[in-house]
C-alpha atoms as a PDB file:
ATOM      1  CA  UNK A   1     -14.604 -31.318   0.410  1.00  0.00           C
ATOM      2  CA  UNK A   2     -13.158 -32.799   3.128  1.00  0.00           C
ATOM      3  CA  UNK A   3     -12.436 -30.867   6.447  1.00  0.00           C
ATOM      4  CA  UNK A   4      -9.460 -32.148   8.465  1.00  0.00           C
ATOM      5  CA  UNK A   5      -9.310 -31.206  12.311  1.00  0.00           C
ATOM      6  CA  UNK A   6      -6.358 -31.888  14.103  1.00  0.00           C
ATOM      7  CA  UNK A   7      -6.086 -31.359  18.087  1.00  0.00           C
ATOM      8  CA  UNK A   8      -2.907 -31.365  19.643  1.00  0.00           C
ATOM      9  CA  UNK A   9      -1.665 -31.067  23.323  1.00  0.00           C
ATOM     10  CA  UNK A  10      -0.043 -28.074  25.008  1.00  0.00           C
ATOM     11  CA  UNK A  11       2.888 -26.623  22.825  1.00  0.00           C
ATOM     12  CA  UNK A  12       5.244 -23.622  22.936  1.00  0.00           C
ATOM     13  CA  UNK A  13       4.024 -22.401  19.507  1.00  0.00           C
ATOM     14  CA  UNK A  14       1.114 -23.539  17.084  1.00  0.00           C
ATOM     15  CA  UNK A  15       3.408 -25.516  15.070  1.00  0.00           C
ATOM     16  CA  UNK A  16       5.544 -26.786  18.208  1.00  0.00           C
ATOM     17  CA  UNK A  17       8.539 -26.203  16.347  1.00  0.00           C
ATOM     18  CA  UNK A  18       9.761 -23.908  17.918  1.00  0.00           C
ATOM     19  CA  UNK A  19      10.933 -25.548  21.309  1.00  0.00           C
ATOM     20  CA  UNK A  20      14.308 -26.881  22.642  1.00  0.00           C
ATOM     21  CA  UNK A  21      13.643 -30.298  20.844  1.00  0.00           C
ATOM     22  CA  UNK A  22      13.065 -31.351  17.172  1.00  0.00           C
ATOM     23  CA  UNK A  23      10.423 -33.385  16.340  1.00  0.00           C
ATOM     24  CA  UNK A  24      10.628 -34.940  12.854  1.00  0.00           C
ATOM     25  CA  UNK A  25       6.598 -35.687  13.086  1.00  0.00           C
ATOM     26  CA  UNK A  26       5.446 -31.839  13.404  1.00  0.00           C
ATOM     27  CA  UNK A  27       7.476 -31.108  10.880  1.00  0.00           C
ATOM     28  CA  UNK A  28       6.162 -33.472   8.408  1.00  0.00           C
ATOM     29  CA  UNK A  29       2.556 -32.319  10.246  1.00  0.00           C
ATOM     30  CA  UNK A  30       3.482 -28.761   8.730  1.00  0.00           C
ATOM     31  CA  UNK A  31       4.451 -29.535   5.380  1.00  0.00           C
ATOM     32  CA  UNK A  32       1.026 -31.678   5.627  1.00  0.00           C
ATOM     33  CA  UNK A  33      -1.571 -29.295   6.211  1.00  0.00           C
ATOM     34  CA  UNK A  34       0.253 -26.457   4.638  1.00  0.00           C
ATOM     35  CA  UNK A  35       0.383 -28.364   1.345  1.00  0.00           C
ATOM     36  CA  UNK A  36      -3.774 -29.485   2.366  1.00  0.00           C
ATOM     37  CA  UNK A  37      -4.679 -25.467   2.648  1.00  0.00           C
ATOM     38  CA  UNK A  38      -2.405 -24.405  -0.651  1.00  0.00           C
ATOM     39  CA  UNK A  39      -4.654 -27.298  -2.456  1.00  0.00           C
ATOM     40  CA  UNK A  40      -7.885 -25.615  -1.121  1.00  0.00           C
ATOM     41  CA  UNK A  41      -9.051 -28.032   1.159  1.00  0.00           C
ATOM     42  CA  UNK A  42      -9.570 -27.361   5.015  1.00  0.00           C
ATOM     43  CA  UNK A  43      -6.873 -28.580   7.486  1.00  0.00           C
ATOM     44  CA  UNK A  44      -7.054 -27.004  10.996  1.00  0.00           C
ATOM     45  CA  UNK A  45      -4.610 -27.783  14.176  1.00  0.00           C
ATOM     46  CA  UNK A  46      -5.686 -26.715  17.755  1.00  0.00           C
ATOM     47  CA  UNK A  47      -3.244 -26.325  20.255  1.00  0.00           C
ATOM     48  CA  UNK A  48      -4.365 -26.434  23.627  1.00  0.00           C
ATOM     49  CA  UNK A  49      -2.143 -23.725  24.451  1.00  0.00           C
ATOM     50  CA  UNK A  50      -3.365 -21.307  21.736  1.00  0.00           C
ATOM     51  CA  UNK A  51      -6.108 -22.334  20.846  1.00  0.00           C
ATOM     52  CA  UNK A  52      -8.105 -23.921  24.264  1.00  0.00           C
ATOM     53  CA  UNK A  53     -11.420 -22.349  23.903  1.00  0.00           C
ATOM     54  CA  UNK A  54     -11.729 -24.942  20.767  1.00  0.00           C
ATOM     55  CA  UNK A  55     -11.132 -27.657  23.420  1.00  0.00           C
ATOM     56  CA  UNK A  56     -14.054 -26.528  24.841  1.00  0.00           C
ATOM     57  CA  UNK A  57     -16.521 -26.090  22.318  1.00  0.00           C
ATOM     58  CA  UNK A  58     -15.971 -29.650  20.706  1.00  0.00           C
ATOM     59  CA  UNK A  59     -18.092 -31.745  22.965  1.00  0.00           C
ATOM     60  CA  UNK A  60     -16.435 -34.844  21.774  1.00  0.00           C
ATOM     61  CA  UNK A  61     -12.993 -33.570  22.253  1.00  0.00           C
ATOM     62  CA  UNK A  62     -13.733 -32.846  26.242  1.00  0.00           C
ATOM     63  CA  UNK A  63     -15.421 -36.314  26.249  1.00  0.00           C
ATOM     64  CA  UNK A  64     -12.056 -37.775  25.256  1.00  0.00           C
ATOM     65  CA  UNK A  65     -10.157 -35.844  27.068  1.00  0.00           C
ATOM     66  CA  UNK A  66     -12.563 -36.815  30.275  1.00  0.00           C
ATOM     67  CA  UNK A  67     -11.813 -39.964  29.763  1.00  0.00           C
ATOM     68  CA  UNK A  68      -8.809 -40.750  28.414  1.00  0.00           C
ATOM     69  CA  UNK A  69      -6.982 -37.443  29.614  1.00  0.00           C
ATOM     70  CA  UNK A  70      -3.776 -35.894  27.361  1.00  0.00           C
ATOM     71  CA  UNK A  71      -2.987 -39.098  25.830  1.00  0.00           C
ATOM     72  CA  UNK A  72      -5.672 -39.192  23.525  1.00  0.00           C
ATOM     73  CA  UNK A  73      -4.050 -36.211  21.931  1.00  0.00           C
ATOM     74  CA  UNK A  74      -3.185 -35.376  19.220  1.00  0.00           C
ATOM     75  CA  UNK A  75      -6.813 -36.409  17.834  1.00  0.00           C
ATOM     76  CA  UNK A  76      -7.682 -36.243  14.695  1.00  0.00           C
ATOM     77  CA  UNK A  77     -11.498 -35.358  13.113  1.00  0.00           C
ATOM     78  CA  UNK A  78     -12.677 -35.824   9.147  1.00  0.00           C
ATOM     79  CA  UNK A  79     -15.752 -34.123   9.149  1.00  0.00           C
ATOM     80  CA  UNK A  80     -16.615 -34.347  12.319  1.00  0.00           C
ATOM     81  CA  UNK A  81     -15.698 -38.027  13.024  1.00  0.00           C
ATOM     82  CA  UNK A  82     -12.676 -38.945  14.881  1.00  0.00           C
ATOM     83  CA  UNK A  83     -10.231 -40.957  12.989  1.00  0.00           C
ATOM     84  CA  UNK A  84      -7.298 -41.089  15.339  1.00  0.00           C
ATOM     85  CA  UNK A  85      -5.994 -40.649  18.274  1.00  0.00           C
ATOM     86  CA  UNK A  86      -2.854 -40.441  20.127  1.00  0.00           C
ATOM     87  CA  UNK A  87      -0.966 -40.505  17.344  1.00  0.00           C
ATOM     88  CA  UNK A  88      -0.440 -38.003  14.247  1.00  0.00           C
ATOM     89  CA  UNK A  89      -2.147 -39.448  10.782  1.00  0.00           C
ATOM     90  CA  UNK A  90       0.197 -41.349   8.626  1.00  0.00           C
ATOM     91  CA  UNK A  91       0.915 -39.844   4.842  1.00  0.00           C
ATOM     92  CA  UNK A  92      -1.523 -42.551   3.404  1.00  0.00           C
ATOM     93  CA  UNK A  93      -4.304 -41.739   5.356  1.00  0.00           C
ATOM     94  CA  UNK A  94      -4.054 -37.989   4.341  1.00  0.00           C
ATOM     95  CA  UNK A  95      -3.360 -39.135   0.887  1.00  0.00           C
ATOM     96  CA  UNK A  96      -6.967 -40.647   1.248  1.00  0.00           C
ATOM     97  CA  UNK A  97      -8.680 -38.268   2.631  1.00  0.00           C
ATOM     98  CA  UNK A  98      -7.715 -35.313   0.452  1.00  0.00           C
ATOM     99  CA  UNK A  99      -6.783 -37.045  -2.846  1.00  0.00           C
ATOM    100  CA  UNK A 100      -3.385 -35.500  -3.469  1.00  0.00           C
ATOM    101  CA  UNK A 101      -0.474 -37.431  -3.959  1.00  0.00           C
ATOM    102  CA  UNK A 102       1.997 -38.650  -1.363  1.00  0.00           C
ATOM    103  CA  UNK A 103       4.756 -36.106  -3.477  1.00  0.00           C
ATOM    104  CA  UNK A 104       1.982 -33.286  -3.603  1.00  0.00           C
ATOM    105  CA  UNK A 105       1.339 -33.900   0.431  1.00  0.00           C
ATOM    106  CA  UNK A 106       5.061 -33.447   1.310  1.00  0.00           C
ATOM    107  CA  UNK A 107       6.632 -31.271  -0.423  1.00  0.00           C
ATOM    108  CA  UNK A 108       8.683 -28.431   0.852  1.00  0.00           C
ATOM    109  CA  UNK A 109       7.636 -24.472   0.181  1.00  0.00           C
ATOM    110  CA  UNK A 110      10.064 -22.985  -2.172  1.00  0.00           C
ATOM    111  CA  UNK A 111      12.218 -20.161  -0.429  1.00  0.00           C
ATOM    112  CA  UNK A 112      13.635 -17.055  -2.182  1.00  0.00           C
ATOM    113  CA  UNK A 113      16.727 -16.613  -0.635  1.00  0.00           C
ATOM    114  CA  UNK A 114      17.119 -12.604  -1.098  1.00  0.00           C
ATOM    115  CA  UNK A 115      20.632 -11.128  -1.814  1.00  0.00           C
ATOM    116  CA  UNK A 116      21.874  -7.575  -0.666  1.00  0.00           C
ATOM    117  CA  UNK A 117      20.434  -5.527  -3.109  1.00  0.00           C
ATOM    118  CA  UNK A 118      17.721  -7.161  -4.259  1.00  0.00           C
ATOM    119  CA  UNK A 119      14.246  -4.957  -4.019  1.00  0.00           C
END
């Protein structure tokens, strides 16, 4: 089983959603590796925000960052090798790494809507 890393730069929230501006690409991102864990696989993101101690544990991740500073992120790890960086992973490559479908990759949660009343 594949395990997909993702490391991202400093956001509000660890989605990034939730800031003053829309970005179409987290969202997709979301959908993404929600649809990845509900399949069973392992898809991580790391803000730097939340989630900087994980900065600093990956000794390849502070290597790129060293080097190339925040514009290396987001970067992107399959199993320990970096794929990508400075840009998000496009549907195909995701598609290839954890065998789903494009459809199965992007689809959108199903929500209840609850009425007055309802238990």
């Amino acid at each position: 089983m594949k395990k997909i890393e993702i490391y991202e730069q400093a956001m509000c929230c660890s989605t990034g959603l939730c800031g003053p501006s829309f970005n179409p690409e987290l969202l997709r991102l979301s959908f993404v590796i929600n649809n990845l864990k509900n399949a069973g696989l392992v898809a991580e993101r790391f803000n730097l925000t939340s989630d900087p101690h994980r900065f600093v544990e990956n000794e390849e991740v502070k290597a790129l960052l060293t080097s190339g500073g925040m514009d290396v992120l987001p970067a992107t790890f399959v199993d320990g090798k970096l794929i990508c960086k400075g840009h998000y992973p496009t549907n195909a490559q995701f598609v290839e790494w954890s065998g789903l479908s494009e459809e199965e990759l992007v689809k959108k949660p199903k929500v209840r809507l609850s009425l007055k009343g309802d238990a």
